[in-house]
N, C-alpha and C. Protein backbone atom coordinates (compact mmCIF):
# COMPACT_ATOMS: atom_id res chain seq x y z
N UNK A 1 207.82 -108.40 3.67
CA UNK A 1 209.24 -108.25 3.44
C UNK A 1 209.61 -106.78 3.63
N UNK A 2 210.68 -106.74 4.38
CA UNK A 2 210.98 -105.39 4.79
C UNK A 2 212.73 -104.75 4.25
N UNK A 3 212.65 -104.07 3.87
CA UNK A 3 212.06 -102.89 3.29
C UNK A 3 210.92 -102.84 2.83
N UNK A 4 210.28 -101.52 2.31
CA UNK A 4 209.25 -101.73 1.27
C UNK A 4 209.93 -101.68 -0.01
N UNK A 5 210.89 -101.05 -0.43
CA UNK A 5 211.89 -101.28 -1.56
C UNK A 5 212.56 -102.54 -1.76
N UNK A 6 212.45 -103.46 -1.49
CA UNK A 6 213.09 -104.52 -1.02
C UNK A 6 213.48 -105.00 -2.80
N UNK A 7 214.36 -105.58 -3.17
CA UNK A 7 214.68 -106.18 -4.45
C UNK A 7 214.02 -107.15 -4.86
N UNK A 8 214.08 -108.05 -3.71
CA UNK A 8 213.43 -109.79 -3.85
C UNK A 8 212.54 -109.39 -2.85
N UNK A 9 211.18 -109.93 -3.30
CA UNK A 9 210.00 -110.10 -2.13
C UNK A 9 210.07 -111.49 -2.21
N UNK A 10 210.12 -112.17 -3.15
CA UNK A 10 209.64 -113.62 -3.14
C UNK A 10 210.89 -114.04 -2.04
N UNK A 11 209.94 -114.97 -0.92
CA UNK A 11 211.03 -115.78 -0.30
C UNK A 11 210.54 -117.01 0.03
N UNK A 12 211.52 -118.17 -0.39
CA UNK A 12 211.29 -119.26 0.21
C UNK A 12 211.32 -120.02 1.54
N UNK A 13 210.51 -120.38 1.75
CA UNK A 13 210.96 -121.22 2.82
C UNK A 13 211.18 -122.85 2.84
N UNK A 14 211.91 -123.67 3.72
CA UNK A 14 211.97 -125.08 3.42
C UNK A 14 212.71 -125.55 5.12
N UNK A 15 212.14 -126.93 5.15
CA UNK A 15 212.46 -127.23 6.57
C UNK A 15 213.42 -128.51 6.38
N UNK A 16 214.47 -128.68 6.79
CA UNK A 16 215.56 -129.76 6.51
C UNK A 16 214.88 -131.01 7.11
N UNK A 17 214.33 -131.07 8.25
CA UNK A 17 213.20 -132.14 7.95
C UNK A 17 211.89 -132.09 9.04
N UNK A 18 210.73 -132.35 7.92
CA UNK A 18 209.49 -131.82 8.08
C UNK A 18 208.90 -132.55 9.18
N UNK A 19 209.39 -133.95 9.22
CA UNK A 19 208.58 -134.56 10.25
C UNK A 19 208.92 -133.56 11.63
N UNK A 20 209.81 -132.89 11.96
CA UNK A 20 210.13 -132.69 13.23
C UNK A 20 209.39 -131.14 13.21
N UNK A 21 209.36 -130.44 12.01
CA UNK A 21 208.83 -128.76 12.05
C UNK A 21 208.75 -128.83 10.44
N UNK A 22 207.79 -128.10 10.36
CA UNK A 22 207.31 -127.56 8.86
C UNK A 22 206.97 -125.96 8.78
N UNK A 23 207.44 -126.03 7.97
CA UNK A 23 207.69 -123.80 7.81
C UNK A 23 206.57 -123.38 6.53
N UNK A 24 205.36 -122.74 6.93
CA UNK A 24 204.47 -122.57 5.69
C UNK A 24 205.34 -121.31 4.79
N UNK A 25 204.45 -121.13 3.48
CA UNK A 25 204.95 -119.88 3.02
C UNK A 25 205.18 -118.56 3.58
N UNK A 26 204.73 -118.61 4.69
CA UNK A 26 204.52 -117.16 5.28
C UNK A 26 205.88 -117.26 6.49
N UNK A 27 206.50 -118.22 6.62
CA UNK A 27 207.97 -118.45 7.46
C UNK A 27 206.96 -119.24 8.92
N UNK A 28 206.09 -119.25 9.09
CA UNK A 28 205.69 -119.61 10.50
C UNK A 28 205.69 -121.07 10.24
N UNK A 29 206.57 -121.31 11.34
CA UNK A 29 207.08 -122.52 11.46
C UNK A 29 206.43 -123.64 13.10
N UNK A 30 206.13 -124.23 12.87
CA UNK A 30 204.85 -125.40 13.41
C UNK A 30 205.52 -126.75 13.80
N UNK A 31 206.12 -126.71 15.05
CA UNK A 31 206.87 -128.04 15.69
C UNK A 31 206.07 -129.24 15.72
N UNK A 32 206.14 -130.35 14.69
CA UNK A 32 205.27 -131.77 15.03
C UNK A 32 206.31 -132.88 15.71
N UNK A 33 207.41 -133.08 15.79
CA UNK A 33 207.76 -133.72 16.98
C UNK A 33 209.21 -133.45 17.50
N UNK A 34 209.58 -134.13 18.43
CA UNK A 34 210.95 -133.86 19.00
C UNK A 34 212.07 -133.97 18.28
N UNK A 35 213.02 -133.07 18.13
CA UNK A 35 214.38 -133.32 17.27
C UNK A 35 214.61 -132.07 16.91
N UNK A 36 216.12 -131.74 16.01
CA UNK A 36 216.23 -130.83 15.21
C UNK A 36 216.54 -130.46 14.11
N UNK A 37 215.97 -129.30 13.43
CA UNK A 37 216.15 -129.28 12.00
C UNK A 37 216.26 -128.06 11.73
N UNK A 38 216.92 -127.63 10.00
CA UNK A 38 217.33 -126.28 9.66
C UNK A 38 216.40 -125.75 8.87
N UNK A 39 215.53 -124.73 9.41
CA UNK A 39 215.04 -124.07 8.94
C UNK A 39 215.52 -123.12 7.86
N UNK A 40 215.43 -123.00 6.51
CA UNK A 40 215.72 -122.08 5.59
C UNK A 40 214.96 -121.18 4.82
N UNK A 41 215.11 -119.75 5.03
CA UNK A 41 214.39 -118.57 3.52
C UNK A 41 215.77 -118.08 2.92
N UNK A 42 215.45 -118.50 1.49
CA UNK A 42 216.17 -118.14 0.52
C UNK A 42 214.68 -117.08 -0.35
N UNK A 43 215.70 -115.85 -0.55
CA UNK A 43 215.01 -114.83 -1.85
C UNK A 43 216.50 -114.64 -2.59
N UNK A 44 215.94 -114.63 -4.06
CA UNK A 44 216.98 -114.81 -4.93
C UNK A 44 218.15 -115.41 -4.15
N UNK A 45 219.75 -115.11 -4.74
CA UNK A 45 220.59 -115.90 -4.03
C UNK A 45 221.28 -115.40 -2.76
N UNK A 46 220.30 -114.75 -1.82
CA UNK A 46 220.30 -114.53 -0.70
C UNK A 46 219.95 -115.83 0.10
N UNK A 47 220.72 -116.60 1.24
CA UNK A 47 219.59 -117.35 2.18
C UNK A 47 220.19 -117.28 3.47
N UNK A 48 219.64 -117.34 4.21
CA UNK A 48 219.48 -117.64 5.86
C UNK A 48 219.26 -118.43 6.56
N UNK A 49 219.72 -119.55 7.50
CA UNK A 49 219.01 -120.64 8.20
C UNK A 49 218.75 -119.98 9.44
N UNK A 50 218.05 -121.05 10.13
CA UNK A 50 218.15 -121.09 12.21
C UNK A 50 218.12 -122.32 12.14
N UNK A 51 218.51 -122.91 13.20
CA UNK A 51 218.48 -124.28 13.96
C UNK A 51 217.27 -124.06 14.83
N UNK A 52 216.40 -125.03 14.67
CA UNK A 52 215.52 -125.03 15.47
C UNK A 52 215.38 -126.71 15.96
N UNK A 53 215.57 -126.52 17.41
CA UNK A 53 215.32 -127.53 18.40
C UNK A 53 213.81 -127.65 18.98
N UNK A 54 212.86 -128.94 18.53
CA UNK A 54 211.78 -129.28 19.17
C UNK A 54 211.70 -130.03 20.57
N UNK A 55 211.80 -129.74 21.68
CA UNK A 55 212.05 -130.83 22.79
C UNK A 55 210.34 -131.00 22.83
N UNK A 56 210.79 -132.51 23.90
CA UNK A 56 209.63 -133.44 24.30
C UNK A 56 208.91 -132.33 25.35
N UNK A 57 207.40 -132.09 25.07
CA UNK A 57 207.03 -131.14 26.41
C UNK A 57 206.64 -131.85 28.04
N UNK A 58 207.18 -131.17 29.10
CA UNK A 58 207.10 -131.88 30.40
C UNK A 58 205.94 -131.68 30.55
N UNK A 59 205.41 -132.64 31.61
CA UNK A 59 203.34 -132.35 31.78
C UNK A 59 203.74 -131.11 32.60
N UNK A 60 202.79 -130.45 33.10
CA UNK A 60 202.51 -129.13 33.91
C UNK A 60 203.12 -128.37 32.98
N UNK A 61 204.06 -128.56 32.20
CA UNK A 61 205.23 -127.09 31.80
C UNK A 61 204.36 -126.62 31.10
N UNK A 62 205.31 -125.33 30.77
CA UNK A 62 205.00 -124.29 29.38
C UNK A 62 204.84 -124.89 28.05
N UNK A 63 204.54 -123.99 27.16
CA UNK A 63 204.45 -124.53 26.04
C UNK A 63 205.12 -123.39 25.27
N UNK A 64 205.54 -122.16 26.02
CA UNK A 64 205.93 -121.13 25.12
C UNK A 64 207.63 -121.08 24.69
N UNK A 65 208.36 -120.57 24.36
CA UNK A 65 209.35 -120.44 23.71
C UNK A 65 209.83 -121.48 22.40
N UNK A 66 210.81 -121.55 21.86
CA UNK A 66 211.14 -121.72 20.67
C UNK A 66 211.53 -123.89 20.78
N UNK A 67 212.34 -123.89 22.09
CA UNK A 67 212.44 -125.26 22.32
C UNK A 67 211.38 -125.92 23.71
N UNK A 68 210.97 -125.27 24.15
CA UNK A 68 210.19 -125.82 25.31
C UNK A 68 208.96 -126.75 25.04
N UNK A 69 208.35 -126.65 23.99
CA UNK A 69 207.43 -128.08 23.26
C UNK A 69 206.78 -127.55 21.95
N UNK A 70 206.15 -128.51 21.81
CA UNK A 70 205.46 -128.31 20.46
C UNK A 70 204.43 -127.04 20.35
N UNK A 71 204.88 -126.33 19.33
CA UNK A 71 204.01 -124.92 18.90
C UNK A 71 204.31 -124.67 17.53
N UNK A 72 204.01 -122.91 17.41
CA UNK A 72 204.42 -122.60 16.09
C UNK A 72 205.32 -121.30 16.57
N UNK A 73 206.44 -120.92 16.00
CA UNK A 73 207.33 -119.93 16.00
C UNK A 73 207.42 -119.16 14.52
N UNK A 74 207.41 -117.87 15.15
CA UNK A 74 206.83 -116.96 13.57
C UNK A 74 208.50 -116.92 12.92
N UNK A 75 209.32 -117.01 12.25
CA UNK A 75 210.80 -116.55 11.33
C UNK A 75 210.30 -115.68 10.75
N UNK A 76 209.19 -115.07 10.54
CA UNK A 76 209.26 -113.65 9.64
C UNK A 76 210.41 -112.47 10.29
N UNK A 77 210.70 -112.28 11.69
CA UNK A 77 211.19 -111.77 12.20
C UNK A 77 212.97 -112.28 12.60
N UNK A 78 212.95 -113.16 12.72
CA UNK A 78 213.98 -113.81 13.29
C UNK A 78 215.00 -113.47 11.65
N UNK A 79 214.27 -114.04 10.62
CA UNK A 79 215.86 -114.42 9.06
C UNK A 79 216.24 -112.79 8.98
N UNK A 80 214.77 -111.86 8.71
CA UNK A 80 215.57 -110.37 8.06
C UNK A 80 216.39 -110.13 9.05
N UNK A 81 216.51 -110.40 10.43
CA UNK A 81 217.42 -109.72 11.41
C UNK A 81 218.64 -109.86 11.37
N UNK A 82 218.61 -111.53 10.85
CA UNK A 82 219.87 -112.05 10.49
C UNK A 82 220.58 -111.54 9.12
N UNK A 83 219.52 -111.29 8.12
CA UNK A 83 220.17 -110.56 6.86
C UNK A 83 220.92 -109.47 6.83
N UNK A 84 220.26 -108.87 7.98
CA UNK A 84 220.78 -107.28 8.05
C UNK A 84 221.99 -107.37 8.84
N UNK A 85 222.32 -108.04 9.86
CA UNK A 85 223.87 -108.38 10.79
C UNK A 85 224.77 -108.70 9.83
N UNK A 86 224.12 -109.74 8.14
CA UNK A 86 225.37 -110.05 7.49
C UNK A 86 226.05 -109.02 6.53
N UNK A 87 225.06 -108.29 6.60
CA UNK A 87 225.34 -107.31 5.49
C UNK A 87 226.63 -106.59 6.04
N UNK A 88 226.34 -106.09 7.05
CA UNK A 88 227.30 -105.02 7.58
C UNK A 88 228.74 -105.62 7.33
């Protein structure tokens, strides 16, 4: 958690629904099938979502980016960025 002063370290995470992506404690979030769902970290009564879209993966394709197929995508990076845009 960044700052190192930070108020709240504790942050939650929770996935609006798990069958499609599951978000461990650490925000890294792990696509198990096609669909989409809202990813959330709440620390104290601070919270943040993303929408995260799982698509079906094409044979030959990639596997990298956030909707292109099943992986894991880190949110440690993605929510504080968003915290800090709301602040302002």
């Amino acid at each position: 958690v960044k700052p190192d002063d930070a108020t709240y370290k504790a942050v939650t995470w929770t996935s609006a629904d798990p069958a499609v992506a599951e978000v461990d404690d650490n925000g890294k979030v792990t696509a198990l099938s096609a669909g989409t769902t809202v990813i959330t970290a709440k620390a104290d009564s601070k919270s943040a979502t993303c929408t995260v879209t799982v698509a079906k993966q094409k044979r030959g394709g990639s596997s990298h980016g956030c909707a292109a197929g099943l992986g894991t995508l880190s949110m440690l990076t993605l929510i504080p960025l968003w915290l800090r845009r709301k602040k302002r």
